[in-house]
Protein backbone atom coordinates (compact mmCIF):
# COMPACT_ATOMS: atom_id res chain seq x y z
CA UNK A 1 -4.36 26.20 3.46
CA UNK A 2 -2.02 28.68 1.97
CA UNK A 3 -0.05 28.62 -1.29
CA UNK A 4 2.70 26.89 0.24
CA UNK A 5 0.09 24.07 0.84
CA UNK A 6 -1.15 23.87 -2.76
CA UNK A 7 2.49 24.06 -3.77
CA UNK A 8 3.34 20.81 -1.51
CA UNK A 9 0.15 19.26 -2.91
CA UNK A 10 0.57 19.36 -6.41
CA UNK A 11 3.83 18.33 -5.86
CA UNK A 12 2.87 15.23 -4.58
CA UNK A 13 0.16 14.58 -6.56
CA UNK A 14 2.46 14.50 -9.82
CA UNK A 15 5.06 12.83 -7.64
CA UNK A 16 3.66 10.88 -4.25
CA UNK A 17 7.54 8.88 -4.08
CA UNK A 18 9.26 12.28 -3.55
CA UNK A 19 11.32 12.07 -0.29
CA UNK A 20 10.80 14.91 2.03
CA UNK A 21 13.81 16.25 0.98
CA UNK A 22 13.11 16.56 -3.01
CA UNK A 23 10.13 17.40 -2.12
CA UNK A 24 11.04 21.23 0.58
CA UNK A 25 13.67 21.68 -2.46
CA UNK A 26 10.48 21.81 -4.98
CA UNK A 27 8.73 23.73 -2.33
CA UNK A 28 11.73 26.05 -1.35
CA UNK A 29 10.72 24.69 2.38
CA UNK A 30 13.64 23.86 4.68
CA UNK A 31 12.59 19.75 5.64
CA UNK A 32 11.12 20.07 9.40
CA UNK A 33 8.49 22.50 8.49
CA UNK A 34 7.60 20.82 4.60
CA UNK A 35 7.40 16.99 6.74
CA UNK A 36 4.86 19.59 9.76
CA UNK A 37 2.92 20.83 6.32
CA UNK A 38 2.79 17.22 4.75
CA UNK A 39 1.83 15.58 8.32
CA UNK A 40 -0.77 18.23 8.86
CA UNK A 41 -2.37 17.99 5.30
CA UNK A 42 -2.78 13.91 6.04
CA UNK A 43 -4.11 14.67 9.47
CA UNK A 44 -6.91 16.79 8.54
CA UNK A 45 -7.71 14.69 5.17
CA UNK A 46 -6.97 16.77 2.20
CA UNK A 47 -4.53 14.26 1.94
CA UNK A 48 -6.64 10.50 2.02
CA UNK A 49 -3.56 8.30 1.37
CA UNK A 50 -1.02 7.37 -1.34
CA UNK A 51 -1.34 4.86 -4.56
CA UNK A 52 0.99 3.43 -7.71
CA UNK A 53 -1.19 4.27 -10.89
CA UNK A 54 -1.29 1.55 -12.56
CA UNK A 55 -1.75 1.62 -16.53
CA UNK A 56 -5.29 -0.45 -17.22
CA UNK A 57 -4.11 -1.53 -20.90
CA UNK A 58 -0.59 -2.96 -19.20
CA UNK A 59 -2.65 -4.19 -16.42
CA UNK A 60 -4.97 -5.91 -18.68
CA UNK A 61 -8.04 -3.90 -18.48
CA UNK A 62 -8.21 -1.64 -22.08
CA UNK A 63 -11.36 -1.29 -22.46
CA UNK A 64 -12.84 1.62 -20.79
CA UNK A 65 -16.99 1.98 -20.68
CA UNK A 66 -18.87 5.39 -19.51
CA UNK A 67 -22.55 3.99 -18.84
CA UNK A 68 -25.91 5.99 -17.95
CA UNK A 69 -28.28 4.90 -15.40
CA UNK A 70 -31.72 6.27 -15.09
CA UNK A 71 -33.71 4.42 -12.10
CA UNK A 72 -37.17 3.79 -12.30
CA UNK A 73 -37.88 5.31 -8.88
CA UNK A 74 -35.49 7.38 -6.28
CA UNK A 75 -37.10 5.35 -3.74
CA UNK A 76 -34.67 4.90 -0.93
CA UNK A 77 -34.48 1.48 -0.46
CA UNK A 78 -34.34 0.95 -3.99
CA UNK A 79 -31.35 3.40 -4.04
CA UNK A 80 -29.52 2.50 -1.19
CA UNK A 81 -29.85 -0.97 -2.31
CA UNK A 82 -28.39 -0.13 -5.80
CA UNK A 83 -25.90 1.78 -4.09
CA UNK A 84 -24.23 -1.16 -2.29
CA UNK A 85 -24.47 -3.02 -5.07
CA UNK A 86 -22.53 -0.87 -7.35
CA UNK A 87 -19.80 -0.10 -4.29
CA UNK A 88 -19.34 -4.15 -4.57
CA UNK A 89 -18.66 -4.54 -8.49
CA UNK A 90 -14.76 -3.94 -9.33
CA UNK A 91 -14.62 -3.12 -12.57
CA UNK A 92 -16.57 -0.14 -11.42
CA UNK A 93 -14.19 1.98 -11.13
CA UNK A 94 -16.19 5.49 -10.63
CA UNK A 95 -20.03 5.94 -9.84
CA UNK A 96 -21.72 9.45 -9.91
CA UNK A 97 -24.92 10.97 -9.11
CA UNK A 98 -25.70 13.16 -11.48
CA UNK A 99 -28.12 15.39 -13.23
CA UNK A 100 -29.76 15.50 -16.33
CA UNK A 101 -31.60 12.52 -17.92
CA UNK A 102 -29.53 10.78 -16.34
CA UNK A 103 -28.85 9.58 -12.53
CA UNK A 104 -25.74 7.83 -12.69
CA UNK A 105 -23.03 7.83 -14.38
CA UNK A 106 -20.76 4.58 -14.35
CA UNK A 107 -16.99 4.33 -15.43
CA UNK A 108 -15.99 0.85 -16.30
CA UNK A 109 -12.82 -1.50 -17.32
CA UNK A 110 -13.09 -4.71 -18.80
CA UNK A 111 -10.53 -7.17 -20.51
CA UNK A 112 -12.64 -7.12 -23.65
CA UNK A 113 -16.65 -7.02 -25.62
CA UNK A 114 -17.08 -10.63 -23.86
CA UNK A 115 -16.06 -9.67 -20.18
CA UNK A 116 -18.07 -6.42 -20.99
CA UNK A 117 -20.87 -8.77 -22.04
CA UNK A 118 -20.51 -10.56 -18.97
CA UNK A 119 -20.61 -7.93 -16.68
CA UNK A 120 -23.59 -6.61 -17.90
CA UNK A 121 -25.58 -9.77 -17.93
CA UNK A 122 -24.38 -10.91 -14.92
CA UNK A 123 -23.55 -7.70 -12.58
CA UNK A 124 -25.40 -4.79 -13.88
CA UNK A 125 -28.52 -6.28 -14.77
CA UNK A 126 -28.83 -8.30 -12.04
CA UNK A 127 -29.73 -4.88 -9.44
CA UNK A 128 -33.47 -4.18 -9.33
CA UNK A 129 -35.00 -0.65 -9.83
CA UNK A 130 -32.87 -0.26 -13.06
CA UNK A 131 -34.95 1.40 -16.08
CA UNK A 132 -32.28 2.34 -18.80
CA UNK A 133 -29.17 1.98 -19.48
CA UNK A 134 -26.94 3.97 -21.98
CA UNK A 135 -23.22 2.48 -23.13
CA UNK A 136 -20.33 5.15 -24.25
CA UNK A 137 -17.15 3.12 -25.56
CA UNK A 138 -13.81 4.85 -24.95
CA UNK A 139 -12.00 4.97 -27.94
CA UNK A 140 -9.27 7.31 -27.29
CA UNK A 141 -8.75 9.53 -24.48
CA UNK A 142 -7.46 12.86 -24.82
CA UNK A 143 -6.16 13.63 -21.16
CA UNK A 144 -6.37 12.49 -17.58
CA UNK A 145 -5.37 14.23 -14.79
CA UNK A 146 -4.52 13.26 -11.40
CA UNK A 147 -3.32 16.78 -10.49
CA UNK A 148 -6.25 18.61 -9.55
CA UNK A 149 -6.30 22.47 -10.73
CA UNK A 150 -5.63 25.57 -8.03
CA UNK A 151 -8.64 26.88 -6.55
């Protein structure tokens, strides 16, 4: 990838409805070789798709959790097997392996303390090999990105 590239891709990362015309006018690309760029970037996967972000509080989900998981073993089963089972809850929106005393790190969205109760009694604690589990409540958030930085 070359600047030109990373020029196109932040450009459609702040923007993904840009028409390949707005889009080699950003770029200073004529339109047959930005659409070759943008074509080439999807075909080797830098670029996976395209999505509407949606706001969660419009949507209906406002409350935002980060939880902790530390497993009782890494056995594989019992990993792989947690694994699915997280990959299968929606309002997990994010799961990380991680280090530290940690070796998971959850992002959730919930309606409310009740659905958040609910989840956790009925979703979270219901997959085995679980032996903590630590609860961070978003109060505010300071920035998110979907534009990732230059290399």
């Amino acid at each position: 990838m070359d600047e030109k590239d990373y020029q196109i891709l932040r450009a459609l990362q702040e923007n993904g409805r840009l028409t390949n015309q707005e889009l080699s006018e950003r770029v200073n690309l004529s339109p047959s070789p930005c659409l070759r760029r943008v074509r080439q970037l999807e075909k080797s996967g830098v670029i996976r798709g395209y999505t509407a972000l949606v706001d969660q509080n419009a949507y209906g989900l406002p409350l935002t959790v980060f939880i902790r998981i530390k497993m009782e073993r890494h056995a594989a089963e019992l990993v792989r097997v947690f694994e699915a089972r997280i990959r299968d809850i929606p309002e997990i929106q994010d799961c990380y392996l991680v280090t530290g005393e940690a070796d998971y790190l959850l992002r959730v969205v919930c309606r409310d303390l009740d659905a958040y109760e609910r989840f956790m009694r009925e979703k979270l604690h219901a997959i085995p090999g679980i032996s903590s589990i630590n609860t961070s409540f978003i109060f505010g958030r300071v920035k998110q990105s979907q534009v990732l930085p230059p290399p």
